[in-house]
Structure formats: C-alpha cells, structure tokens
Protein backbone atom coordinates (compact mmCIF):
# COMPACT_ATOMS: atom_id res chain seq x y z
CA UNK A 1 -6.21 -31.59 -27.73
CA UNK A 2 -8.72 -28.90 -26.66
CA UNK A 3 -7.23 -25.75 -25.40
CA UNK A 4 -9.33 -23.20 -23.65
CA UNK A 5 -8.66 -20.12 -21.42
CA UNK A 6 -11.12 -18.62 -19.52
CA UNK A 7 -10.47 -14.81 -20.17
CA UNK A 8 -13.51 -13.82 -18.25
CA UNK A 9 -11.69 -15.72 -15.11
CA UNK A 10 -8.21 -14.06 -16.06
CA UNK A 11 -10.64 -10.42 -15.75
CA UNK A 12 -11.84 -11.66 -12.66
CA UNK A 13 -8.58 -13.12 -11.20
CA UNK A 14 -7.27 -9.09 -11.97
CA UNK A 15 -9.62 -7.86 -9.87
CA UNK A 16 -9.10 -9.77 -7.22
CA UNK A 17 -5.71 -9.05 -7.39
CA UNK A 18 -6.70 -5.24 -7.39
CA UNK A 19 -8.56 -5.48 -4.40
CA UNK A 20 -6.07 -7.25 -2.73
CA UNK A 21 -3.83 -4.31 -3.39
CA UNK A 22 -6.04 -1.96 -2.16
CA UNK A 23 -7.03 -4.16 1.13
CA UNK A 24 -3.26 -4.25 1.52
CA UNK A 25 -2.98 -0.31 1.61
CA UNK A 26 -5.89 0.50 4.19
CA UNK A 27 -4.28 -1.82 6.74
CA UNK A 28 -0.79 -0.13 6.11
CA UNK A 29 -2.34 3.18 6.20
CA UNK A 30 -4.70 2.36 9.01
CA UNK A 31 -1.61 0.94 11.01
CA UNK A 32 1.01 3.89 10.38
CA UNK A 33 -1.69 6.60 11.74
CA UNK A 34 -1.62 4.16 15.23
CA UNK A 35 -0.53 6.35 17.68
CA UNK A 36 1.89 4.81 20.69
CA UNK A 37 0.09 6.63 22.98
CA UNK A 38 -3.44 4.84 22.11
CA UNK A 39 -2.28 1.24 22.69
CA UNK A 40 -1.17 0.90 26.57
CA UNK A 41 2.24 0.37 28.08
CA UNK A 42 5.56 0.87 26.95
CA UNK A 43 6.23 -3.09 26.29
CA UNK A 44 3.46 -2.77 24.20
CA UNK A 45 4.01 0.61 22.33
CA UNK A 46 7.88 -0.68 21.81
CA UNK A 47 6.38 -4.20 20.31
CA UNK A 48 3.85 -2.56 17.47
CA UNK A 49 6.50 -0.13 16.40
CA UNK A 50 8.60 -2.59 15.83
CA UNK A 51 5.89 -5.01 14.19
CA UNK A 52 4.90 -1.99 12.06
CA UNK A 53 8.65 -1.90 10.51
CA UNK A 54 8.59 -5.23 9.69
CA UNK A 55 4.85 -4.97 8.22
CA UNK A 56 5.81 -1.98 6.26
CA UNK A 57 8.80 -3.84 4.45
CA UNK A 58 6.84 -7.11 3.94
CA UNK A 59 3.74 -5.45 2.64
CA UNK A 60 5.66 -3.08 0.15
CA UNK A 61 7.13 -6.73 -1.22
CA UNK A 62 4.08 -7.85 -1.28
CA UNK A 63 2.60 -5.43 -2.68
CA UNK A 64 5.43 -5.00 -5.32
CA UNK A 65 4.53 -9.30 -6.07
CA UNK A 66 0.65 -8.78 -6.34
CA UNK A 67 1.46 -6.19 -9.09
CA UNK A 68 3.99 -7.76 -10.90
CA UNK A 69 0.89 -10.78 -11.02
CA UNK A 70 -1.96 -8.48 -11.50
CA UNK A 71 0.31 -7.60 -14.68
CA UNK A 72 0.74 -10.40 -16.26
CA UNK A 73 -2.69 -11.90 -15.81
CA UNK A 74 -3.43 -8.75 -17.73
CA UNK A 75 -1.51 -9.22 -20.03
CA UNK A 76 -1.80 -12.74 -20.65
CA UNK A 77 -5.70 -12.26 -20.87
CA UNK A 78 -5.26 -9.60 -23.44
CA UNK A 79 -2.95 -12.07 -24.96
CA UNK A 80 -5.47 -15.03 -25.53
CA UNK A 81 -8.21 -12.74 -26.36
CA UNK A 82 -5.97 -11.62 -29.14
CA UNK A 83 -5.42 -14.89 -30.51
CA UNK A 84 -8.70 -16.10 -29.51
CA UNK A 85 -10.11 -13.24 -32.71
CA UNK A 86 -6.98 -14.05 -34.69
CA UNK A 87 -7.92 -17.40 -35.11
CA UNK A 88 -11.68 -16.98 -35.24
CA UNK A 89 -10.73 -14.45 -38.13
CA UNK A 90 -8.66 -17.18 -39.92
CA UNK A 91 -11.53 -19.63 -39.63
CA UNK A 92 -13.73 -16.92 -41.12
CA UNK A 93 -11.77 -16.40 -43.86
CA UNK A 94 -11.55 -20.02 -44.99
CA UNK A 95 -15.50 -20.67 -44.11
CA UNK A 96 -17.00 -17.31 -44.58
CA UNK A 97 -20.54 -19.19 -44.25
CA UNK A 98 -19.12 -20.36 -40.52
C-alpha cells in the first residue's frame, strides 16, 4: 500500500480557503454600506434589507465553516509533514548511507 499526501496541495487548499474568507467579507462589507436610498423604490429597498439579514446570518456560518476547514487542513498538513520527517529520520537512522 502506498500512502502519499500532497502537503504542498493541503498549503494550497489553505489558501484558497483564506481567500474565500476574505472574498466572503468584501461582499458583506460592500453590501452593509448599501444605502436604501441608492437602490429605487420602496418594494425594492424593503426586499435587500431583508435579503441583507438573511446574508449576514448565512455568511457569518459560513464563514464560521470555512475556518473551522481552513483549520484543520492546517493542521492536518502540519501533521503529515511531521510524520513525513519522522519517518524519513527513522529510515536515516537505520540506513545512514540512504
């Protein structure tokens, strides 16, 4: 059996997950400084406030998920890399030539 994990893709998987994050909080931020008065009539002033409630409470979950993931990719890359030298260590010290 041939186990491999591709830390470099865990590293890269954390960034995404970083910029997700941040993508997440300049559409929250860009959508609570929306004024009622810039986007027409009352129908439609009454239907974004109460789209940006709902946004605000989904995103903050969502948010609160992509971190709890950007976490433990982090911590399972630092994880395998750990093990990863452990074991390359152990090798070592039964082959030093190796």
């Amino acid at each position: 059996m041939d186990l491999q994990v591709d830390t470099a893709g865990l590293a890269r998987l954390a960034q995404a997950l970083s910029r997700s994050l941040t993508a997440l909080s300049q559409a929250r931020n860009a959508l609570e400084r929306l004024r009622a008065d810039q986007l027409g009539t009352p129908e439609l002033d009454r239907a974004c406030d109460g789209f940006q409630e709902r946004w605000a409470y989904g995103a903050e979950r969502l948010r609160d998920r992509i971190g709890s993931v950007h976490d433990g990719v982090g911590l399972s890359r630092a994880e395998y890399a750990r093990v990863d030298a452990a074991i390359t260590e152990a090798f070592r010290a039964v082959r030093p030539d190796a």
